[in-house]
N, C-alpha and C. Protein backbone atom coordinates (compact mmCIF):
# COMPACT_ATOMS: atom_id res chain seq x y z
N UNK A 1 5.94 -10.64 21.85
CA UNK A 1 6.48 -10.05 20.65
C UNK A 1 6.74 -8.57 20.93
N UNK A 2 8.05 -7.81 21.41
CA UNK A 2 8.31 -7.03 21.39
C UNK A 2 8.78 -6.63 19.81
N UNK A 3 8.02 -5.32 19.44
CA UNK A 3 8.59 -5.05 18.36
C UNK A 3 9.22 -3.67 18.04
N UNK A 4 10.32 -3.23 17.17
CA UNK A 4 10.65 -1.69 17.12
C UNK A 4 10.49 -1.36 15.81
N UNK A 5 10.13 -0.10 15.77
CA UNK A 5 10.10 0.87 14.69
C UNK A 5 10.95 1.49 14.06
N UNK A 6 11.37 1.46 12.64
CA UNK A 6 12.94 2.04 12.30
C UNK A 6 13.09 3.07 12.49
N UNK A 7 14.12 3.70 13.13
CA UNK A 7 14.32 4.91 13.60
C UNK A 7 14.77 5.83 12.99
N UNK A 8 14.45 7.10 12.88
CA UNK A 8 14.22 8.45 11.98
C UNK A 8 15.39 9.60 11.93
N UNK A 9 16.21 8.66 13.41
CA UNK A 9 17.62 9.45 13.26
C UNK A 9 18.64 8.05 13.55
N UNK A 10 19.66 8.24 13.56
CA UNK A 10 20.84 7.40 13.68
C UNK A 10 20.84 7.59 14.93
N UNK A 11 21.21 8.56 15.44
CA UNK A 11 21.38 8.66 17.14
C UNK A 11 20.00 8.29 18.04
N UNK A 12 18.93 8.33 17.77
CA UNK A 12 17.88 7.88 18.32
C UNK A 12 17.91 6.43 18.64
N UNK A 13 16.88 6.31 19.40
CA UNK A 13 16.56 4.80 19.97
C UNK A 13 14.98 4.30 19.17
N UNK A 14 15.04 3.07 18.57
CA UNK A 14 13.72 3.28 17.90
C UNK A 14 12.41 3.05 19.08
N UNK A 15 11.57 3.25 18.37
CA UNK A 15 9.99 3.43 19.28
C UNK A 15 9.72 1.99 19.45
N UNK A 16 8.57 1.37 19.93
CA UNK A 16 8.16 0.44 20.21
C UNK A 16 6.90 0.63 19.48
N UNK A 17 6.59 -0.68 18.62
CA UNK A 17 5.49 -0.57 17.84
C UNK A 17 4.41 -1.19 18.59
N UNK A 18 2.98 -0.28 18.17
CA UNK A 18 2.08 -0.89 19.13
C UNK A 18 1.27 -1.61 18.02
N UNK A 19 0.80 -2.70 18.24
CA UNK A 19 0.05 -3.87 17.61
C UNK A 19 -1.15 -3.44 17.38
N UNK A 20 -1.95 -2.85 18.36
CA UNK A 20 -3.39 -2.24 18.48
C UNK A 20 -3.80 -1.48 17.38
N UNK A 21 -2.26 -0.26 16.83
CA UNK A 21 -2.33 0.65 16.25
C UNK A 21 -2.28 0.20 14.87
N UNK A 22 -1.64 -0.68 14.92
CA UNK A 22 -0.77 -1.20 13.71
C UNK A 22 -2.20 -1.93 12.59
N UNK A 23 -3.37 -2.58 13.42
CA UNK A 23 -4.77 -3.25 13.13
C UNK A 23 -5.47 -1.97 12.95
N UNK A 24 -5.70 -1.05 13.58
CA UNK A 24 -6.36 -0.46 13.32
C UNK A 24 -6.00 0.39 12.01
N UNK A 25 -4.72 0.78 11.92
CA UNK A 25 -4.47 1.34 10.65
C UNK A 25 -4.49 0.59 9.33
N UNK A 26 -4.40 -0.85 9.55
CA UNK A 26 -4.79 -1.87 8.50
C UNK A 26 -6.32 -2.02 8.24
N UNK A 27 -6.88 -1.63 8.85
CA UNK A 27 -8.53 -1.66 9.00
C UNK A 27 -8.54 -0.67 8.31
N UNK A 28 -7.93 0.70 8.19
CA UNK A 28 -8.39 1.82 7.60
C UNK A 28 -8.29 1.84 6.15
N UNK A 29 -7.47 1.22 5.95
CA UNK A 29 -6.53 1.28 4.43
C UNK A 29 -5.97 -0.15 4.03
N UNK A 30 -6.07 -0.29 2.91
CA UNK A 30 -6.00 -1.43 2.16
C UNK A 30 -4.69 -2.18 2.45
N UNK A 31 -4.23 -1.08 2.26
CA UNK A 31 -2.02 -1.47 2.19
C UNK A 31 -1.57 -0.66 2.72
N UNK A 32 -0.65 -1.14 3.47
CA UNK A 32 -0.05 -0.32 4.27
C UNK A 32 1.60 -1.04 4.76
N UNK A 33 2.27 -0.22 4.83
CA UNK A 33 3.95 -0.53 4.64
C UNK A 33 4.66 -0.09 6.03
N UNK A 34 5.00 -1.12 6.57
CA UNK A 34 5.81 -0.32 7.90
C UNK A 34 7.36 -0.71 7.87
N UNK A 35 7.91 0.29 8.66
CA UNK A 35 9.40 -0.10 8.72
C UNK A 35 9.79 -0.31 10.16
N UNK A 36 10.59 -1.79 9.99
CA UNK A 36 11.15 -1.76 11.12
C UNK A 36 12.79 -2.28 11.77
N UNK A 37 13.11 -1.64 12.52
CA UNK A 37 14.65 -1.27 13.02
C UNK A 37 15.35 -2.64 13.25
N UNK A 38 16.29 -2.74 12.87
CA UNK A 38 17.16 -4.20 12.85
C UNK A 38 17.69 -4.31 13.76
N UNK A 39 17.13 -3.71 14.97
CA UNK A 39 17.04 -4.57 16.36
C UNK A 39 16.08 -5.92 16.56
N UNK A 40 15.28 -5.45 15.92
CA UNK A 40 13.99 -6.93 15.85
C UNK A 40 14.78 -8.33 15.53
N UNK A 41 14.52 -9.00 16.26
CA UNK A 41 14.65 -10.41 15.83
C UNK A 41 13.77 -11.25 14.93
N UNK A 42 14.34 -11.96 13.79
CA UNK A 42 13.52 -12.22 12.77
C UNK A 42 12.51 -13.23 13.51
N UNK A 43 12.58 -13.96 14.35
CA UNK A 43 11.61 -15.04 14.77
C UNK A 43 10.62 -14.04 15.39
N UNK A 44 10.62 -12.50 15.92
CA UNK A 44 9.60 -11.90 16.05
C UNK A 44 8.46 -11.44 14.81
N UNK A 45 9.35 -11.22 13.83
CA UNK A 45 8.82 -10.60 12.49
C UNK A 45 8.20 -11.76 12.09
N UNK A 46 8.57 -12.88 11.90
CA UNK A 46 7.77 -13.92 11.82
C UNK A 46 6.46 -14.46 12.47
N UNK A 47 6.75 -14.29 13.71
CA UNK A 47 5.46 -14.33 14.66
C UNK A 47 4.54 -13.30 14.03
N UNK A 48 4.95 -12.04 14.12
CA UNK A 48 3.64 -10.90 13.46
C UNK A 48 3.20 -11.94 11.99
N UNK A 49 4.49 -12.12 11.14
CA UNK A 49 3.58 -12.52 10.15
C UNK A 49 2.46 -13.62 10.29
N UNK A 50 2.46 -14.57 10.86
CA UNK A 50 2.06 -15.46 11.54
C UNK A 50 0.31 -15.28 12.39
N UNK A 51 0.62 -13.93 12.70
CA UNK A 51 -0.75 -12.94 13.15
C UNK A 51 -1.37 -12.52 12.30
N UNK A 52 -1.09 -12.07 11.25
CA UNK A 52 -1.09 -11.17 10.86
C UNK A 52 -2.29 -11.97 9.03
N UNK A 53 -1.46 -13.37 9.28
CA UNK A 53 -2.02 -14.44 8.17
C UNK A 53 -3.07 -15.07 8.47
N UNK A 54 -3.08 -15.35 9.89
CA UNK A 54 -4.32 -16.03 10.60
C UNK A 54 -5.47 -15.12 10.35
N UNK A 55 -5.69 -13.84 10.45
CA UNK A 55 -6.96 -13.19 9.96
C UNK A 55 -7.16 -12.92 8.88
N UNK A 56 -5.86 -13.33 7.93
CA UNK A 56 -6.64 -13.21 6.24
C UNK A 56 -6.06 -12.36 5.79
N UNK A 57 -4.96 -11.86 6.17
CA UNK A 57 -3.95 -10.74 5.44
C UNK A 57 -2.79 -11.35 4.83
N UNK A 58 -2.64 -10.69 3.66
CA UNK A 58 -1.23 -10.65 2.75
C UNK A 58 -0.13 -10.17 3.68
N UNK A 59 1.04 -10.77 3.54
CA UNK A 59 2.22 -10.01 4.67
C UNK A 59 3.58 -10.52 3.92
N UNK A 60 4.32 -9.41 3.26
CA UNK A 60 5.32 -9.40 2.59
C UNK A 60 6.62 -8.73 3.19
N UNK A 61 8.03 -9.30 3.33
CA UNK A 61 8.73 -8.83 4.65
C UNK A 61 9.59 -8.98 3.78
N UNK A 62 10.94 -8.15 3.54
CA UNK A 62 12.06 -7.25 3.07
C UNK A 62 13.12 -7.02 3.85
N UNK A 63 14.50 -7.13 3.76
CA UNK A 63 15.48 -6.74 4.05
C UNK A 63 15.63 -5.58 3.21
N UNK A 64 16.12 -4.54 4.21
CA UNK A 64 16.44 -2.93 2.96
C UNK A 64 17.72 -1.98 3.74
N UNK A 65 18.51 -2.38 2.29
CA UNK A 65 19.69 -1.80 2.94
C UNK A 65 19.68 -0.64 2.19
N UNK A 66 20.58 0.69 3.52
CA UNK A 66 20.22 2.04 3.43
C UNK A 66 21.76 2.76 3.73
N UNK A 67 22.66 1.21 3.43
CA UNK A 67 23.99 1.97 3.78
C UNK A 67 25.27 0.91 3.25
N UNK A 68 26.50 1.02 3.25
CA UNK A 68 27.23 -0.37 2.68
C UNK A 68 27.78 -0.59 3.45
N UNK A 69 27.46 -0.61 5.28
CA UNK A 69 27.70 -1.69 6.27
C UNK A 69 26.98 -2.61 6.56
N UNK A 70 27.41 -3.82 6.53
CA UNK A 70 26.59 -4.91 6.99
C UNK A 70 25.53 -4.60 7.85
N UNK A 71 25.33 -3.23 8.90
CA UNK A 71 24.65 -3.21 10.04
C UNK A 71 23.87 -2.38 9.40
N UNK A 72 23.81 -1.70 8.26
CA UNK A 72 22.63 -0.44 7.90
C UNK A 72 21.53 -1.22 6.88
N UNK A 73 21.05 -1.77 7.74
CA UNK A 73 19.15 -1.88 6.90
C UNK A 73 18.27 -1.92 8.05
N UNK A 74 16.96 -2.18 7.42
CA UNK A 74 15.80 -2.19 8.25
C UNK A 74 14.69 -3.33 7.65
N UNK A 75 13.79 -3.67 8.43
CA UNK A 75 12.73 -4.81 7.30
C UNK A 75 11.95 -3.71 7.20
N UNK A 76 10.93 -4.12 6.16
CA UNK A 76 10.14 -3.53 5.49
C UNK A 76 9.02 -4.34 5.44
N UNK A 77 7.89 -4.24 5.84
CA UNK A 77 6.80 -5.07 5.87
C UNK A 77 5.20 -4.73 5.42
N UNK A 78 4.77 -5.23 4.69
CA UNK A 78 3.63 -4.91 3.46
C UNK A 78 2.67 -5.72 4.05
N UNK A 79 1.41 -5.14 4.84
CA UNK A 79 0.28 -6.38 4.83
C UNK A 79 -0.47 -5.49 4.15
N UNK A 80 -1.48 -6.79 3.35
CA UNK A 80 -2.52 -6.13 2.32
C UNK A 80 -3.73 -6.81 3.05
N UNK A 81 -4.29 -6.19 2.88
CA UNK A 81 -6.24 -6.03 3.36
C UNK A 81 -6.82 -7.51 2.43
């Protein structure tokens, strides 16, 4: 599961999300909302959710459009504690 992070400029390349980080910041805090870059393939976003359900988390996933080309959104993804 390669995954990317929505990116903060248009001309940028997005980051690579790290999984490790991503648990531990869910450990810290109840809810927590990440965004990610519509390079991802949905059968990846699925897999996380998929992870993400097996230990007992809420995981709510969004299309969010941020522009009126077909190509400008990002997912949006909600796991709850």
């Amino acid at each position: 599961m390669d995954l990317k992070l929505a990116r903060t400029d248009i001309a940028s390349k997005p980051k690579k999300a790290d999984l490790d980080k991503m648990e531990a910041q869910i450990e810290k805090e109840d809810s927590v909302i990440f965004y990610f870059d519509r390079e991802n393939s949905h059968k990846d976003l699925l897999e996380l959710q998929d992870y993400f359900e097996a230990k007992g988390k809420s995981f709510y996933m969004n299309e969010v459009k941020y522009g009126l080309s077909d190509n400008e959104y990002m997912y949006q993804v909600h796991i709850i504690k």
